[in-house]
C-alpha atoms as a PDB file:
ATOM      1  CA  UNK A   1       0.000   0.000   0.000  1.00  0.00           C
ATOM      2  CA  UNK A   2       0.979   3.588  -0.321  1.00  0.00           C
ATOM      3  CA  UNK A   3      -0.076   6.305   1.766  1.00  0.00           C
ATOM      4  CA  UNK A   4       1.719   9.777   2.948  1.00  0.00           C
ATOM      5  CA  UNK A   5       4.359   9.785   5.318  1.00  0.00           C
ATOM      6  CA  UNK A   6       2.234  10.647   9.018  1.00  0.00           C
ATOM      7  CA  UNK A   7       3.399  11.655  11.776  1.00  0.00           C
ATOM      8  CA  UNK A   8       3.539   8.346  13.789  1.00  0.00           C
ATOM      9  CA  UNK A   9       5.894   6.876  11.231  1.00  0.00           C
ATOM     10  CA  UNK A  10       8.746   8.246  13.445  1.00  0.00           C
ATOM     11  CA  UNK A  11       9.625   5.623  15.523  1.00  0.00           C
ATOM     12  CA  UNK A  12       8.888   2.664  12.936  1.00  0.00           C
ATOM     13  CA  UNK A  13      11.095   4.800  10.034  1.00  0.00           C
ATOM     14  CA  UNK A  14      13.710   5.337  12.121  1.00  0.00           C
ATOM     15  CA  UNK A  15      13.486   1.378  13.455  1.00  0.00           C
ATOM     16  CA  UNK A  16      13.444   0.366   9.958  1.00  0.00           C
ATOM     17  CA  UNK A  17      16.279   3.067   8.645  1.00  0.00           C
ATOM     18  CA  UNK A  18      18.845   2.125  11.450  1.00  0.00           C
ATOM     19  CA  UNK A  19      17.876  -1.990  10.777  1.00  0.00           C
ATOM     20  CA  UNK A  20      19.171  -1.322   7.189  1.00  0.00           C
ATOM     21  CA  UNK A  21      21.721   1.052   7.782  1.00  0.00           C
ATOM     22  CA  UNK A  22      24.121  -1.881   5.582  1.00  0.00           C
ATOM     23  CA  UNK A  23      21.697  -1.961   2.907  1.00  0.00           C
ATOM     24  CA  UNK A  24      21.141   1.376   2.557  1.00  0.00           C
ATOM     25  CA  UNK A  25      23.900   3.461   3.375  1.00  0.00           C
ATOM     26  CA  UNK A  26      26.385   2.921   0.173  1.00  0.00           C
ATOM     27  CA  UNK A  27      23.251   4.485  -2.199  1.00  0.00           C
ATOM     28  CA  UNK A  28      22.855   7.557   0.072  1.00  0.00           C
ATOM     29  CA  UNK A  29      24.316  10.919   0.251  1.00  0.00           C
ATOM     30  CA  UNK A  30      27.035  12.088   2.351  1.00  0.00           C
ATOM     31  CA  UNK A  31      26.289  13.682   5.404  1.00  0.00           C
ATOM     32  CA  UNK A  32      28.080  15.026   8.434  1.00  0.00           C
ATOM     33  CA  UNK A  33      26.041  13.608  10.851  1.00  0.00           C
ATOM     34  CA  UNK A  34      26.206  10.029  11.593  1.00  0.00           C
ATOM     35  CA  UNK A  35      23.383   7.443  10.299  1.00  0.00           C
ATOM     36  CA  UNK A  36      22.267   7.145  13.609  1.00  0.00           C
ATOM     37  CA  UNK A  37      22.142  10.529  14.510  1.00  0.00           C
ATOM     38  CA  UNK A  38      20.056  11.362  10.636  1.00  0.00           C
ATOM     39  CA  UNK A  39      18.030   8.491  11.426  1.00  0.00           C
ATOM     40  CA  UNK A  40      16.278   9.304  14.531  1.00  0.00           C
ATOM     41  CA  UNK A  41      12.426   9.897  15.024  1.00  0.00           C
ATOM     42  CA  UNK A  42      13.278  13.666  15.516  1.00  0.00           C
ATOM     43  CA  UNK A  43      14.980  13.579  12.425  1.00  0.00           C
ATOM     44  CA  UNK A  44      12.134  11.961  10.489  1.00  0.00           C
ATOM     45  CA  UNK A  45       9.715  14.829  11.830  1.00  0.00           C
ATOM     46  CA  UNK A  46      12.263  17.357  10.461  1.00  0.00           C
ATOM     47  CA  UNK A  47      12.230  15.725   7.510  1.00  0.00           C
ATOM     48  CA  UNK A  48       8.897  15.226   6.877  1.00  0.00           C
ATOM     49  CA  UNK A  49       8.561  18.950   7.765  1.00  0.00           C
ATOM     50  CA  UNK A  50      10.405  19.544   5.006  1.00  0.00           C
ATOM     51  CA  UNK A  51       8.863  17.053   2.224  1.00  0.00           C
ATOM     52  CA  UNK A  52       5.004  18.514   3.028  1.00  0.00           C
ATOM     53  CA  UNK A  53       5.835  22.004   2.597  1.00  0.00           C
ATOM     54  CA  UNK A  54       7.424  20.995  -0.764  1.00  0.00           C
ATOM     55  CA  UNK A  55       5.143  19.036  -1.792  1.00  0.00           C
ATOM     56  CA  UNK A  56       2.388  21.862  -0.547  1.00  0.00           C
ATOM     57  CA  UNK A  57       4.684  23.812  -3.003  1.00  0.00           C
ATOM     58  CA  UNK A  58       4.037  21.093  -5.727  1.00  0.00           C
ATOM     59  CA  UNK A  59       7.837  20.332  -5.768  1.00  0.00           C
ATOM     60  CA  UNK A  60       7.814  16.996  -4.370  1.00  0.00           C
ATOM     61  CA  UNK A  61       5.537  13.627  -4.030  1.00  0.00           C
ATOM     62  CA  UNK A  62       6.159  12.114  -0.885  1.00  0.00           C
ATOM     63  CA  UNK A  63       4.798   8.381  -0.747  1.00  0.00           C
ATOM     64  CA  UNK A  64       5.109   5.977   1.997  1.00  0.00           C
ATOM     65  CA  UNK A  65       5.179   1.913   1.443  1.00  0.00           C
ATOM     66  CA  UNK A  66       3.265  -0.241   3.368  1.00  0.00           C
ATOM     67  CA  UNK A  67       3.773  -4.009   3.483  1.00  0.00           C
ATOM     68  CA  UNK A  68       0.953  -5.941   5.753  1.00  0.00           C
ATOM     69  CA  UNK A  69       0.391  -2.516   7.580  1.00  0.00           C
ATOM     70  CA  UNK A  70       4.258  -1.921   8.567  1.00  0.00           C
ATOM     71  CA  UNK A  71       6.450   0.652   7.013  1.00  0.00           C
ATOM     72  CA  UNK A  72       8.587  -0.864   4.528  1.00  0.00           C
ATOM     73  CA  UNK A  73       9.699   1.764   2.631  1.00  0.00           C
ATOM     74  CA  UNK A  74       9.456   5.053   0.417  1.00  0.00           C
ATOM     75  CA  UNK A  75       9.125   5.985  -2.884  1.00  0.00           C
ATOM     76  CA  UNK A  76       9.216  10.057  -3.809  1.00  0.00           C
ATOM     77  CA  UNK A  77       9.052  12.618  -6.855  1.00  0.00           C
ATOM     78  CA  UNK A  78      11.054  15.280  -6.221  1.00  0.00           C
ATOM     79  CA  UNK A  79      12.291  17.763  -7.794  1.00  0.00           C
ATOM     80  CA  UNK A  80       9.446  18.533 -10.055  1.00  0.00           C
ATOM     81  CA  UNK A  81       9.573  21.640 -12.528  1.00  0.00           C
ATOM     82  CA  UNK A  82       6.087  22.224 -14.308  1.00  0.00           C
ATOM     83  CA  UNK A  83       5.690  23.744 -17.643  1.00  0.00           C
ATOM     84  CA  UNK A  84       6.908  22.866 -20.890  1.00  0.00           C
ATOM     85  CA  UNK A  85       9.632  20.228 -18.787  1.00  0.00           C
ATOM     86  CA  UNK A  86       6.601  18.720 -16.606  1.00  0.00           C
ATOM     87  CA  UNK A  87       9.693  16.293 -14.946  1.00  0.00           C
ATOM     88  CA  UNK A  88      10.367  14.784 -11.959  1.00  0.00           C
ATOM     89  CA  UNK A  89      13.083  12.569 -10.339  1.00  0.00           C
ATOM     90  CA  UNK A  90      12.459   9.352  -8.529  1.00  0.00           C
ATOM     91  CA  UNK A  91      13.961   7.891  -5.294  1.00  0.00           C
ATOM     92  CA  UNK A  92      13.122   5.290  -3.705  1.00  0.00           C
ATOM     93  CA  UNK A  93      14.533   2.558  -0.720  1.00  0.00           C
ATOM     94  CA  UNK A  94      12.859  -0.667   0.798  1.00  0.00           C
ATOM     95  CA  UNK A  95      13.508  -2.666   3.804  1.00  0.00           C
ATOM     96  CA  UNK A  96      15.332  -5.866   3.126  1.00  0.00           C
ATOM     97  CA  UNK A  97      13.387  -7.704   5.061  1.00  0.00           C
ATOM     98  CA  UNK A  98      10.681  -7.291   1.960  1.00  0.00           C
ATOM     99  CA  UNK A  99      13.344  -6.840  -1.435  1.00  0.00           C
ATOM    100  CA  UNK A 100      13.288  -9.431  -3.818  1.00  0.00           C
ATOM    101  CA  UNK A 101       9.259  -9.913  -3.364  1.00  0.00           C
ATOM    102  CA  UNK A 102       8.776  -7.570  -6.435  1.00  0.00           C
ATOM    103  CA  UNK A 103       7.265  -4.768  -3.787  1.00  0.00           C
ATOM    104  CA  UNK A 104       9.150  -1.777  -4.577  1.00  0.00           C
ATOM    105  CA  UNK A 105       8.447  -2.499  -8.362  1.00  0.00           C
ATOM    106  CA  UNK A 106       5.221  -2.261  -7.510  1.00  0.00           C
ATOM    107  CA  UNK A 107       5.293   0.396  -5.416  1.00  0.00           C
ATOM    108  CA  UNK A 108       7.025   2.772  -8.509  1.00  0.00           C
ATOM    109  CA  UNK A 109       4.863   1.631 -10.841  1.00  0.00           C
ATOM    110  CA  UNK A 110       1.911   2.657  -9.007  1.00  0.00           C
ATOM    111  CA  UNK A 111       4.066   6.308  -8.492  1.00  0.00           C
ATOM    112  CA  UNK A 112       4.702   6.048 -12.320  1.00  0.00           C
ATOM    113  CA  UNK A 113       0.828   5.822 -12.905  1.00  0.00           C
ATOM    114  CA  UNK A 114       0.361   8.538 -10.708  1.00  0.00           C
ATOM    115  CA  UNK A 115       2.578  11.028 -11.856  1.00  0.00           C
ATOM    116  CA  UNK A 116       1.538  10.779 -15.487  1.00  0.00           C
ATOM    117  CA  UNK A 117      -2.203  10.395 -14.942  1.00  0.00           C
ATOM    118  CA  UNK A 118      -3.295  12.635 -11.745  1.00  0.00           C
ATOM    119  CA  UNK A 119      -0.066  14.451 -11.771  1.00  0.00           C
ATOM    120  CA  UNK A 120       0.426  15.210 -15.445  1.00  0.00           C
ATOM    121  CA  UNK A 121       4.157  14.865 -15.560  1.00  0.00           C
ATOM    122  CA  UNK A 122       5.426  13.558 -18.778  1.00  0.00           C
ATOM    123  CA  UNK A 123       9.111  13.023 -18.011  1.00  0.00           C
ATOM    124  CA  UNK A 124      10.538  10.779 -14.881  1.00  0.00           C
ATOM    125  CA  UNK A 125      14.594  10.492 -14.396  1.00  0.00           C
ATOM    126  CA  UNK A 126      16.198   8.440 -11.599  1.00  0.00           C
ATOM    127  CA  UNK A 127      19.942   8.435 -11.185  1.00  0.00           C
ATOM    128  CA  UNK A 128      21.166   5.579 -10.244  1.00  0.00           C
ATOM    129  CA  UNK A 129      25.038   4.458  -9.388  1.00  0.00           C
ATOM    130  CA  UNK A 130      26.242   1.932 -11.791  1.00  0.00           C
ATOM    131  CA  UNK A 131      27.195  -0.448  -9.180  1.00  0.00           C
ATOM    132  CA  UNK A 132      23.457  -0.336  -7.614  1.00  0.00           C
ATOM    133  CA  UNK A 133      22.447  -3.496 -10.174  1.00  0.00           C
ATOM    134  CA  UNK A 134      19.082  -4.290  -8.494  1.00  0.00           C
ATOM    135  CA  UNK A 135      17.979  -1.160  -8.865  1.00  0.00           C
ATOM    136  CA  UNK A 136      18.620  -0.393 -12.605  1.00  0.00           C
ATOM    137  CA  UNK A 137      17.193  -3.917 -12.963  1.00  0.00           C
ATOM    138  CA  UNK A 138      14.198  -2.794 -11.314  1.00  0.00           C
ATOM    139  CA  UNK A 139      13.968   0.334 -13.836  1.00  0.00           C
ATOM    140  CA  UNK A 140      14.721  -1.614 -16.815  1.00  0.00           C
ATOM    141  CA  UNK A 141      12.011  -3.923 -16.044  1.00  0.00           C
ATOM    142  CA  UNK A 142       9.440  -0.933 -15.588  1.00  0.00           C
ATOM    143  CA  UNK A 143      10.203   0.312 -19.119  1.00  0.00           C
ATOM    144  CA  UNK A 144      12.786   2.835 -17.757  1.00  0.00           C
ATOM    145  CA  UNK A 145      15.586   3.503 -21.091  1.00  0.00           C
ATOM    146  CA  UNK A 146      18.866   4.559 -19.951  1.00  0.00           C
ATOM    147  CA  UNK A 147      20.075   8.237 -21.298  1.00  0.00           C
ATOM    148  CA  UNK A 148      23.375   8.557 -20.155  1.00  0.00           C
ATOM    149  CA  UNK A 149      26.151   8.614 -17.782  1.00  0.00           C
ATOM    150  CA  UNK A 150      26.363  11.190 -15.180  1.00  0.00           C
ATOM    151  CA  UNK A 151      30.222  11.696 -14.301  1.00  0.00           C
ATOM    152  CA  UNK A 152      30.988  12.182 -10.387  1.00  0.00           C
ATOM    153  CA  UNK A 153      27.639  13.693  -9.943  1.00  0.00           C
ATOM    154  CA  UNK A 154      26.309  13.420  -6.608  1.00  0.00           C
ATOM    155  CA  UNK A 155      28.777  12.753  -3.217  1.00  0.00           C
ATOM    156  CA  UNK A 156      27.167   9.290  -2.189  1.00  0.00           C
ATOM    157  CA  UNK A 157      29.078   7.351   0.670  1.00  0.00           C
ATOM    158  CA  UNK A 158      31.811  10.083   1.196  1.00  0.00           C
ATOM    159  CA  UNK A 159      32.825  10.218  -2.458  1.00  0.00           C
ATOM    160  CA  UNK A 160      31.576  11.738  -5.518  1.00  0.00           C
ATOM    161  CA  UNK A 161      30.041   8.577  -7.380  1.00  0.00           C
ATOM    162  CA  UNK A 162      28.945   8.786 -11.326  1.00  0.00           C
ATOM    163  CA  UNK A 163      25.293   7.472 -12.184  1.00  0.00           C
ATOM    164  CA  UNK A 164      23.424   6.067 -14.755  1.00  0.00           C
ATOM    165  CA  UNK A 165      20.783   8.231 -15.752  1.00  0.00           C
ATOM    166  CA  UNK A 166      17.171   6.179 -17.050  1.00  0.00           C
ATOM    167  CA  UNK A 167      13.896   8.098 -17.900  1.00  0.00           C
ATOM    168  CA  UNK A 168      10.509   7.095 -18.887  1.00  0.00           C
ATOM    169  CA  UNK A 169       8.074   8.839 -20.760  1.00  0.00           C
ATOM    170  CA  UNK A 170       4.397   8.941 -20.502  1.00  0.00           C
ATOM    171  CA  UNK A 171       4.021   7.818 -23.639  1.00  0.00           C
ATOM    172  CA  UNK A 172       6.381   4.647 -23.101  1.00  0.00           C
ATOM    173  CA  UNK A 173       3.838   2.739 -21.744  1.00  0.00           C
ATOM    174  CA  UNK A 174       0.575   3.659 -22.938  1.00  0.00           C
ATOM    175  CA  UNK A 175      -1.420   1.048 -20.882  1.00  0.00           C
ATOM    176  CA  UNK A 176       0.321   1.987 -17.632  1.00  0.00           C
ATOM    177  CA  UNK A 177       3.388   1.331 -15.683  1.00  0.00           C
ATOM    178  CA  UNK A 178       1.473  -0.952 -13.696  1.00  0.00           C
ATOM    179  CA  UNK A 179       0.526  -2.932 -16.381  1.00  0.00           C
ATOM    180  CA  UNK A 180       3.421  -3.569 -17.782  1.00  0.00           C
ATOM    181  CA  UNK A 181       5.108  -4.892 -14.697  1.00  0.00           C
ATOM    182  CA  UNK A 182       1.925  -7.025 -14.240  1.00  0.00           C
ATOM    183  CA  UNK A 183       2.332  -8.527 -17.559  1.00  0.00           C
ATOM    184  CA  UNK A 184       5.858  -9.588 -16.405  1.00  0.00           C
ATOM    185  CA  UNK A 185       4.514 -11.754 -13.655  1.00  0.00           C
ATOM    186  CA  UNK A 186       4.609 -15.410 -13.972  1.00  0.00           C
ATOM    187  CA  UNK A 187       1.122 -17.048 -13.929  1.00  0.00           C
END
């Protein structure tokens, strides 16, 4: 399920952030701060602070994943510049506990749908270091086409890291994001 980010997801977001902090860390920016010190329940009210008024703002699409009731993860548009660009760029994490169960595929693709029904975004970019293979995987199999390579562009990890840079159009998949990672499903 996806649902906003509310307030009582403190203490379970930061549970679930600090649980992964292997998992996640080497895809995440550089920051002063320790993980456990960015990853407290104070720190996920500052940050959620900060994603509403954006999104208030229209800049950002804050989503939160759900798995059996239990925060699992988060997928987000940010970034998003209206007019003739109508863009956005896409983030996204999951708890291990849940990966490989085809959930955060899910959970974009229902973001994908979103953002180029409701939304009316056209364009969707995600960044993604070349080393992070599961997640281009998971692009590539949403219809995502990679556009380039992004030379030491963001300071990931303590060191500036190049990406792979994948779009999709709304006009990639004319029957939905959703639909095409159904159609990918065994039966």
């Amino acid at each position: 399920m996806l649902d906003p980010l509310r307030r009582r997801d403190a203490e379970e977001w930061s549970r679930a952030r600090l649980a992964n902090e292997a998992w996640l860390a080497p895809w995440e920016p550089t920051a002063a701060a320790s993980w456990a010190a960015r990853h407290t329940p104070s720190a996920f009210r500052a940050m959620r602070r900060v994603v509403l008024r954006r999104a208030g703002l229209g800049m950002t699409l804050p989503f939160a994943v759900r798995v059996d009731g239990r925060l699992a993860g988060q997928v987000t548009v940010d970034n998003i510049v209206r007019g003739a660009l109508r863009s956005g760029n896409l983030g996204y994490w999951i708890d291990r506990s849940v990966a490989g169960r085809g959930i955060a595929s899910l959970a974009v693709a229902l973001v994908c749908d979103h953002v180029f029904g409701a939304v009316g975004l056209h364009r969707l970019q995600a960044d993604i270091r070349p080393e992070n293979v599961r997640s281009q995987q998971l692009v590539h199999r949403l219809g995502f086409r990679q556009e380039g390579l992004l030379r030491r562009y963001l300071d990931i990890d303590g060191e500036w890291r190049d990406h792979r840079s994948f779009a999709l159009l709304a006009e990639d998949s004319p029957n939905g994001v959703l639909a095409r990672w159904s159609s990918r499903i065994p039966r």
